[in-house]
Protein backbone atom coordinates (compact mmCIF):
# COMPACT_ATOMS: atom_id res chain seq x y z
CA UNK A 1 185.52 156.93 47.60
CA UNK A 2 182.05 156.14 46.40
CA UNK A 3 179.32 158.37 46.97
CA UNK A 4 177.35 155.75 49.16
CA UNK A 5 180.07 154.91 51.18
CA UNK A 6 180.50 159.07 51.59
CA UNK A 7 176.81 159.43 52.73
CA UNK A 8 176.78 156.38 55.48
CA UNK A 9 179.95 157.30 56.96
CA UNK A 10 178.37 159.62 59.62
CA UNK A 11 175.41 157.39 60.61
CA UNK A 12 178.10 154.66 60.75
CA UNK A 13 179.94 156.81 62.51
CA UNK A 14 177.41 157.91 64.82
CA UNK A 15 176.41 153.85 65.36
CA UNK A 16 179.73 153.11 66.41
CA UNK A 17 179.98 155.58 68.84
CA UNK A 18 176.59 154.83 70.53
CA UNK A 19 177.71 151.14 70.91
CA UNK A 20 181.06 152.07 72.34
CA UNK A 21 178.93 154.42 74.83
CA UNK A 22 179.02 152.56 78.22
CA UNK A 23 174.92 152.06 79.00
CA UNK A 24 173.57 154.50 81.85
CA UNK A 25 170.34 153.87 83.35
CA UNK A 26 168.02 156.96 84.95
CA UNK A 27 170.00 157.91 88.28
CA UNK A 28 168.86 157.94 91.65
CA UNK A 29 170.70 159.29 94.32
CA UNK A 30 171.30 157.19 97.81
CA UNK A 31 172.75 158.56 100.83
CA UNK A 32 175.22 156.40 103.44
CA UNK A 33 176.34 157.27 106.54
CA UNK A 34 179.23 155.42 108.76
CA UNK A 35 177.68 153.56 111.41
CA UNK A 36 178.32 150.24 112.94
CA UNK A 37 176.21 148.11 110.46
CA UNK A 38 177.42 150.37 107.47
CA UNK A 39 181.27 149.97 107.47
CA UNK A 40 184.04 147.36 107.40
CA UNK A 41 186.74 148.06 109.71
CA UNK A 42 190.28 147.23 108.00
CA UNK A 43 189.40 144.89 105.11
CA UNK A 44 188.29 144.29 101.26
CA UNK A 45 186.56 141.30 101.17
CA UNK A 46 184.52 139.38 98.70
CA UNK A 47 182.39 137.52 100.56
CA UNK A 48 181.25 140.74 102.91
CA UNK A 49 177.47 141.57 102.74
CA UNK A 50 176.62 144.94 100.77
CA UNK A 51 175.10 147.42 103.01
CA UNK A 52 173.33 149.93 100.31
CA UNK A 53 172.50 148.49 96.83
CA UNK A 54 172.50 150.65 93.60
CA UNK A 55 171.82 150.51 89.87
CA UNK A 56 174.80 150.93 87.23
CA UNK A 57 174.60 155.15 86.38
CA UNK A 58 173.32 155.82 90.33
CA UNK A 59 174.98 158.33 92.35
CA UNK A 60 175.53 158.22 96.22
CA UNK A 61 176.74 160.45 98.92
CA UNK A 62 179.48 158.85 101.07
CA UNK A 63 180.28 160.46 104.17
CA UNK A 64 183.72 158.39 105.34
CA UNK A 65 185.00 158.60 108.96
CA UNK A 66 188.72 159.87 110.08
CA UNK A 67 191.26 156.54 110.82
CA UNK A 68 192.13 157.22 114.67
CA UNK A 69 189.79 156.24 118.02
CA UNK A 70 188.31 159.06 120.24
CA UNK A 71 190.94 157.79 122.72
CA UNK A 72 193.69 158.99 120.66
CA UNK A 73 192.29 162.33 119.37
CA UNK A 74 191.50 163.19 122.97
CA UNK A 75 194.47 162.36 124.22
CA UNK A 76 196.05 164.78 121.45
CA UNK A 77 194.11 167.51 122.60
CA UNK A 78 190.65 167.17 120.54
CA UNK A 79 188.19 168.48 123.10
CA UNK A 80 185.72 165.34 123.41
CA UNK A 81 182.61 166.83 122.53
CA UNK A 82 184.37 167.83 118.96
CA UNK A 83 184.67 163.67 118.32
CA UNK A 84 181.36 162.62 115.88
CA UNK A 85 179.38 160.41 117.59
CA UNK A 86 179.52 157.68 114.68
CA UNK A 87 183.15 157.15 115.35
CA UNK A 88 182.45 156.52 119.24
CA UNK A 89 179.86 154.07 117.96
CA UNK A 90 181.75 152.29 115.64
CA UNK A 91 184.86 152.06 118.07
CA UNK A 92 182.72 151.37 120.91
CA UNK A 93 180.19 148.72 118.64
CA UNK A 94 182.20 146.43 115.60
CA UNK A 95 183.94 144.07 116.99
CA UNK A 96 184.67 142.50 113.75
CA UNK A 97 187.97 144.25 112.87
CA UNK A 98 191.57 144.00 110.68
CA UNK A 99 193.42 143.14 109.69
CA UNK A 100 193.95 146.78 108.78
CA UNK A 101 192.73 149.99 110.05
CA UNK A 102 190.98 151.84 108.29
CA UNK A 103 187.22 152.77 108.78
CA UNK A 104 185.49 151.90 105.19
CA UNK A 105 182.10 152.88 104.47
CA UNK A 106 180.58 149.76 102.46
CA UNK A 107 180.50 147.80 100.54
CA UNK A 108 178.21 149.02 97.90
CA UNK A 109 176.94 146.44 95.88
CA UNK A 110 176.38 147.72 92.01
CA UNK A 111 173.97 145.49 90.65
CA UNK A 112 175.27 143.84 87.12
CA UNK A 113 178.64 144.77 87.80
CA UNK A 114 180.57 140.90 87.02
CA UNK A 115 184.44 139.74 87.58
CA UNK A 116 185.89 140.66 84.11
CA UNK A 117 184.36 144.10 84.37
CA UNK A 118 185.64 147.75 84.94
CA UNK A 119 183.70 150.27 87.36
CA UNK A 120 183.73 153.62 86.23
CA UNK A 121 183.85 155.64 89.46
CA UNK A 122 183.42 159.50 88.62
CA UNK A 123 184.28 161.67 92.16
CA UNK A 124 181.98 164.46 91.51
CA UNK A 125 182.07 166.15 94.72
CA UNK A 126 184.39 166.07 98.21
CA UNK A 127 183.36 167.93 101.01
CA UNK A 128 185.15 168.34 104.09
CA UNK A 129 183.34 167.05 107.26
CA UNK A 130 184.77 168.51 110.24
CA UNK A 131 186.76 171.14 110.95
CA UNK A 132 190.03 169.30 112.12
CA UNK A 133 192.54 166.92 110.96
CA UNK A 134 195.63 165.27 112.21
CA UNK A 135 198.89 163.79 111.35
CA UNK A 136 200.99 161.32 113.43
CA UNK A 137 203.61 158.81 113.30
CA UNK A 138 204.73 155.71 115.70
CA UNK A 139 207.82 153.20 116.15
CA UNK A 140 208.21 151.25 113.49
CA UNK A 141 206.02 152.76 110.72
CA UNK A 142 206.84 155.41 107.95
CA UNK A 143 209.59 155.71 105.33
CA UNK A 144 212.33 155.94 108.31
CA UNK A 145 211.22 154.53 111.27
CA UNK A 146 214.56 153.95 112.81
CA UNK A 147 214.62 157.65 112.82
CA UNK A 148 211.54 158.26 114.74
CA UNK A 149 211.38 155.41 117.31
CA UNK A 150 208.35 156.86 119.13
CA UNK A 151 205.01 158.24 118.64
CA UNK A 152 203.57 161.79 118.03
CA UNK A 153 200.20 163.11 116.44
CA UNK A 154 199.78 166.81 116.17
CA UNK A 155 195.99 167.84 115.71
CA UNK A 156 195.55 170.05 112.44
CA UNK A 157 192.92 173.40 112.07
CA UNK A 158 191.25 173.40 108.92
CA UNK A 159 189.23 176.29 107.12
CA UNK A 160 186.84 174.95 105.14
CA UNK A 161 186.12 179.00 103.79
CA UNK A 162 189.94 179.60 102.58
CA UNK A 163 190.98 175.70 101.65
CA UNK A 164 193.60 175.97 104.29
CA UNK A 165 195.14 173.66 107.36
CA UNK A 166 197.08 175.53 109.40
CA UNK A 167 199.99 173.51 110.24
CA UNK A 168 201.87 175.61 112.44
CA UNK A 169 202.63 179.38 112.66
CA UNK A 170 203.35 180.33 109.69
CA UNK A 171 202.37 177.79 107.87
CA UNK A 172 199.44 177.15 105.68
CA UNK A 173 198.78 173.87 103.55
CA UNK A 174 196.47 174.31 100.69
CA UNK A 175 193.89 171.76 100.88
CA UNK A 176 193.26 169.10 98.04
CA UNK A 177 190.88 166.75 99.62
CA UNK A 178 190.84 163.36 98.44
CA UNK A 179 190.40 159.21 99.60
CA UNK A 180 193.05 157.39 100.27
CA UNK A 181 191.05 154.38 100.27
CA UNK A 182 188.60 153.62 97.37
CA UNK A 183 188.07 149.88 96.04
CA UNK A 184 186.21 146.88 95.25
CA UNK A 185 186.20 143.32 96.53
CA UNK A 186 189.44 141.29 95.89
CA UNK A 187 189.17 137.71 93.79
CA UNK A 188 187.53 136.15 96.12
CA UNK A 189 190.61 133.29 96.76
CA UNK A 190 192.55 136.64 98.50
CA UNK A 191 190.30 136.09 101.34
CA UNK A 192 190.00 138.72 103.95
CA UNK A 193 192.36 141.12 102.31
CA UNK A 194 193.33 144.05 104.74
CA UNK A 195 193.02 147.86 104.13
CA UNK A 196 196.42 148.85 104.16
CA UNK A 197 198.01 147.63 101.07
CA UNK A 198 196.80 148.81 97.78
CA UNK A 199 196.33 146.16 95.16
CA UNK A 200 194.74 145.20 91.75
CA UNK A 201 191.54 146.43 93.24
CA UNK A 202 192.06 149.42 94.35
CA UNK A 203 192.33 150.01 98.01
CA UNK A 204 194.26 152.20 99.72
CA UNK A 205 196.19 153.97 97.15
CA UNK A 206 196.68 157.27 98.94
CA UNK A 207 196.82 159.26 95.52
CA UNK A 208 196.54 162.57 96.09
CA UNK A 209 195.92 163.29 92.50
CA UNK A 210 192.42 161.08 92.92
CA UNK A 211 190.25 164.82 93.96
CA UNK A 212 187.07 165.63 93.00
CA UNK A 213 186.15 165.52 88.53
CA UNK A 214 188.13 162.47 88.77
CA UNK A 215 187.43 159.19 87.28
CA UNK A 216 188.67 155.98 88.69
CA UNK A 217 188.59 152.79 86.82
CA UNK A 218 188.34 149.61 89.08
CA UNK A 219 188.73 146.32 87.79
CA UNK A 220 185.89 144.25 88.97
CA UNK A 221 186.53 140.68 90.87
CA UNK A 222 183.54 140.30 92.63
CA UNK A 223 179.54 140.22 91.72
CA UNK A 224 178.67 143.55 92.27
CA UNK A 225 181.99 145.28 93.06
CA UNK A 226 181.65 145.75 96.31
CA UNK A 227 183.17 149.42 96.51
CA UNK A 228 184.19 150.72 100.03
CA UNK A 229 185.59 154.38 100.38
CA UNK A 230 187.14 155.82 103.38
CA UNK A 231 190.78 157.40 104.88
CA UNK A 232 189.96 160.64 103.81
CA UNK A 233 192.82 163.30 103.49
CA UNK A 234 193.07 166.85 103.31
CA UNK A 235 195.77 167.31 101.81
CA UNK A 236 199.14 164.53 101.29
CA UNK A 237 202.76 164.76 99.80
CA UNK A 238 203.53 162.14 97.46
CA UNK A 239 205.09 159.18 99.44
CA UNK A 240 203.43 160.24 102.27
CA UNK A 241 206.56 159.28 104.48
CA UNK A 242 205.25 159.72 108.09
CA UNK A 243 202.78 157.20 107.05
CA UNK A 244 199.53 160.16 107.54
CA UNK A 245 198.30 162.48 105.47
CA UNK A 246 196.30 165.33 106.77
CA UNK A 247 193.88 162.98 108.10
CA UNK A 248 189.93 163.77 108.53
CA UNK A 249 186.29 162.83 107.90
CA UNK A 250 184.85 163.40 104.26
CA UNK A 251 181.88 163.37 102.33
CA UNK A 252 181.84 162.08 98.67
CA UNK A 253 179.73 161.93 95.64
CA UNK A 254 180.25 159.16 93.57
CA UNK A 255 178.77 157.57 90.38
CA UNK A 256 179.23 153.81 89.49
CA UNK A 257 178.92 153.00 85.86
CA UNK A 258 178.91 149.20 85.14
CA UNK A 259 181.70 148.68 81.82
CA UNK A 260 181.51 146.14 80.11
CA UNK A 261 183.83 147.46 77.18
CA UNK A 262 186.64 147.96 79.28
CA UNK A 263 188.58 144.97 80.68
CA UNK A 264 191.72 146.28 83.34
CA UNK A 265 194.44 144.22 85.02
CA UNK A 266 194.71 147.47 87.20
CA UNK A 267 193.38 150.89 88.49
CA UNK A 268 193.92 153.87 85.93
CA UNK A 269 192.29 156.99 86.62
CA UNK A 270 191.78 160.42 84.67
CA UNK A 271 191.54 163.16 86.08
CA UNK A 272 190.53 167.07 84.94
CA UNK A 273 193.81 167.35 83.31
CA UNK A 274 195.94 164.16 82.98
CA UNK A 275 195.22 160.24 82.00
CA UNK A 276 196.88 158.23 84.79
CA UNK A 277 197.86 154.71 85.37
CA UNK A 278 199.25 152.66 88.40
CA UNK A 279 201.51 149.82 89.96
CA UNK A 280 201.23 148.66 93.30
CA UNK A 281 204.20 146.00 94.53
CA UNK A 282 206.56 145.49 97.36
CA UNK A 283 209.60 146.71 95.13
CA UNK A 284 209.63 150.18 93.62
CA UNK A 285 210.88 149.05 90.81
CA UNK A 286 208.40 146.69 90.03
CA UNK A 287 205.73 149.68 90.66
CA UNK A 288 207.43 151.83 88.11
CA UNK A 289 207.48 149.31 85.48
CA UNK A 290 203.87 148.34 86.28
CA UNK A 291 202.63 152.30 86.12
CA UNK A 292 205.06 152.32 82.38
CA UNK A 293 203.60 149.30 80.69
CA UNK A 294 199.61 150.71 81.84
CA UNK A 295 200.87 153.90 79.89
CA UNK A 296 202.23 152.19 77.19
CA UNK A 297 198.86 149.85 77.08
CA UNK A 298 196.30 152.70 76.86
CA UNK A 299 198.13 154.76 74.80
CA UNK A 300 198.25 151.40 72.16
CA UNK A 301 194.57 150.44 73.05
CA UNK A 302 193.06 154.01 74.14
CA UNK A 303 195.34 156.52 71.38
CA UNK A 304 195.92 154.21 68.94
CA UNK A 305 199.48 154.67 68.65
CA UNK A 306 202.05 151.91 67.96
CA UNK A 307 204.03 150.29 70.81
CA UNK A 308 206.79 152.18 69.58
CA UNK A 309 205.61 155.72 69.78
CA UNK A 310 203.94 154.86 72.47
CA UNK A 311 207.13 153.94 74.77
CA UNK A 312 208.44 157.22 73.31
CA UNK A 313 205.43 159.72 73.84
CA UNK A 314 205.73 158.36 77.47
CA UNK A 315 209.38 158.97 77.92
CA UNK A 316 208.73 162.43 76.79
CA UNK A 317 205.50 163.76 78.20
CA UNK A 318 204.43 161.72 81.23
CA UNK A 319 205.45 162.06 84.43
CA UNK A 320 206.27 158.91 86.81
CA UNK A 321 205.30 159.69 90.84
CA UNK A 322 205.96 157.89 94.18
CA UNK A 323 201.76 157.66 95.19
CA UNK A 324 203.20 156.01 98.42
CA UNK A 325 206.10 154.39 100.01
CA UNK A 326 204.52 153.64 103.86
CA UNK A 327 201.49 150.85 102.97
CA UNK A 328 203.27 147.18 102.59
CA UNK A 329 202.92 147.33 99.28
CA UNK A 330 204.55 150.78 97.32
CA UNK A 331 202.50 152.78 94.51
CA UNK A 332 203.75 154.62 91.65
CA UNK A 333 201.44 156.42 89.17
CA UNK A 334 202.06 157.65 85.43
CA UNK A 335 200.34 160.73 83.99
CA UNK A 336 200.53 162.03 80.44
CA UNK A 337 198.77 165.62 80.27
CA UNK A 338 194.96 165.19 77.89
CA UNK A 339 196.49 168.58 76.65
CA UNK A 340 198.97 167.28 73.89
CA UNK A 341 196.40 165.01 71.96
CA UNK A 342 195.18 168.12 70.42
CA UNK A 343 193.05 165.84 67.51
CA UNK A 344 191.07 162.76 68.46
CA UNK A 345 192.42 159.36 67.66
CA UNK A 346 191.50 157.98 64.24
């Protein structure tokens, strides 16, 4: 090698990597709070109105409501002056509704973010935001409904101090808060897409493994994004068979950074530990194959390996998991551990 070439290689270097650095503006931090003008009940939607609007690198606390009425938590036992106020409001108030169920806190409208884009959502912080949760199931929902032809919620303690619901006696669940529901806007030709089915932006995905020092990556299909958060859980099996989770009310803290270097057909995630990809479909199958060709796509584009080691490193270190069976369409998710790239791609 020549001796010039020797002595620019680190400010090349060092130029490269500044260019591949996604572009963070100074952060402010917002605050939103469900009410009846700041939520959309049941839906993704690209032609809804924003209700808080940041800049590309801001961070915002999200405080999400749990998906049931007062009428039902009362009628499980929930003493009423334990239901927040914002729920009876929001029950009581939006009439504009479905065609899901779920309570969403947004849409927050990113400025710059473009269709073609990817927003970097980094979960910094998950708080829980009452002291309860519940589970239930009903005729005709869950993995085996014919089983369970009726309806029964049982209300759940949680301590906040030792991480803890206490589902029974005897039994304690450790507590891994997280959102079922995080997404943007669908292409705008879906419509009024509802809350229940997770899709190609997101939505109710009901991945437990999406807790706090997680980032999401969203592909974006709408000017600004248009991220709603909500269905908070405790704690969740994967599958989540019933069709509930340890249901509650959460509080989030979220950053939205605007990328336009990375260009997704679907949600992938990393987390602390693991880099994780996704397919949502009707048929399992068709999930699993989705969630395998992500992996096999970011290791090629993201690790640089060829398609051929890559198909192999992922039939020998990652791990394929039923995110949910319950929500119209299935999920699977794929996650290879950060720990075995022990050198950095060349």
């Amino acid at each position: 090698m020549k001796p010039s070439a020797v002595a620019t290689t680190p400010i090349l270097m060092l130029v490269t990597a500044l260019l591949a650095t996604p572009h963070v503006s100074a952060q402010t931090t917002h605050s939103l709070q469900p009410s009846p003008k700041a939520v959309a009940v049941g839906y993704y939607d690209a032609k809804a109105a924003p209700v808080l609007r940041v800049k590309s690198g801001d961070t915002v606390e999200i405080q999400t409501l749990i998906t049931s009425s007062p009428k039902r938590l009362e009628d499980a036992g929930l003493p009423p002056d334990q239901v927040e106020q914002s729920l009876r409001d929001i029950t009581d108030q939006v009439k504009e509704k479905g065609p899901g169920g779920h309570i969403l806190t947004g849409p927050v409208y990113i400025e710059n973010a473009q269709p073609g884009d990817v927003l970097e959502v980094r979960i910094q912080k998950i708080q829980l935001a009452i002291p309860y949760a519940y589970n239930a199931f009903g005729p005709g929902r869950g993995y085996i409904p014919d089983d369970f032809p009726y309806t029964k919620m049982k209300l759940i303690p949680l301590d906040e101090n030792r991480m803890i619901a206490h589902f029974g006696p005897g039994i304690e669940i450790p507590l891994h808060p997280f959102f079922g529901s995080m997404g943007v806007a669908p292409p705008e030709s879906a419509g009024r897409f509802s809350s229940n089915p997770p899709w190609i932006m997101g939505g109710n995905m009901d991945n437990k493994d999406l807790v706090a020092g997680t980032t999401l990556y969203l592909p974006v299909h709408a000017a600004g994004a248009l991220f709603e958060v909500g269905d908070g859980h405790a704690a969740q099996g994967d599958g989540e068979v019933d069709i509930t989770a340890i249901e509650t009310s959460l509080i989030g803290t979220f950053q939205f950074i605007v990328r336009k270097d990375m260009h997704l057909k679907w949600p992938r995630a990393e987390t602390p530990t693991h880099y994780m990809t996704m397919g949502f479909n009707d048929d399992l199958n068709a999930c699993a194959t989705l969630a395998v060709r992500e992996m096999i796509d970011f290791l090629v584009n993201e690790k640089h390996l060829s398609r051929d080691d890559a198909y192999q490193l992922a039939s020998v270190a990652a791990d394929l998991h039923i995110t949910e069976l319950v929500d119209g369409n299935k999920g699977v998710h794929m996650m290879i551990p950060k720990s075995i790239f022990v050198t950095p791609p060349k």
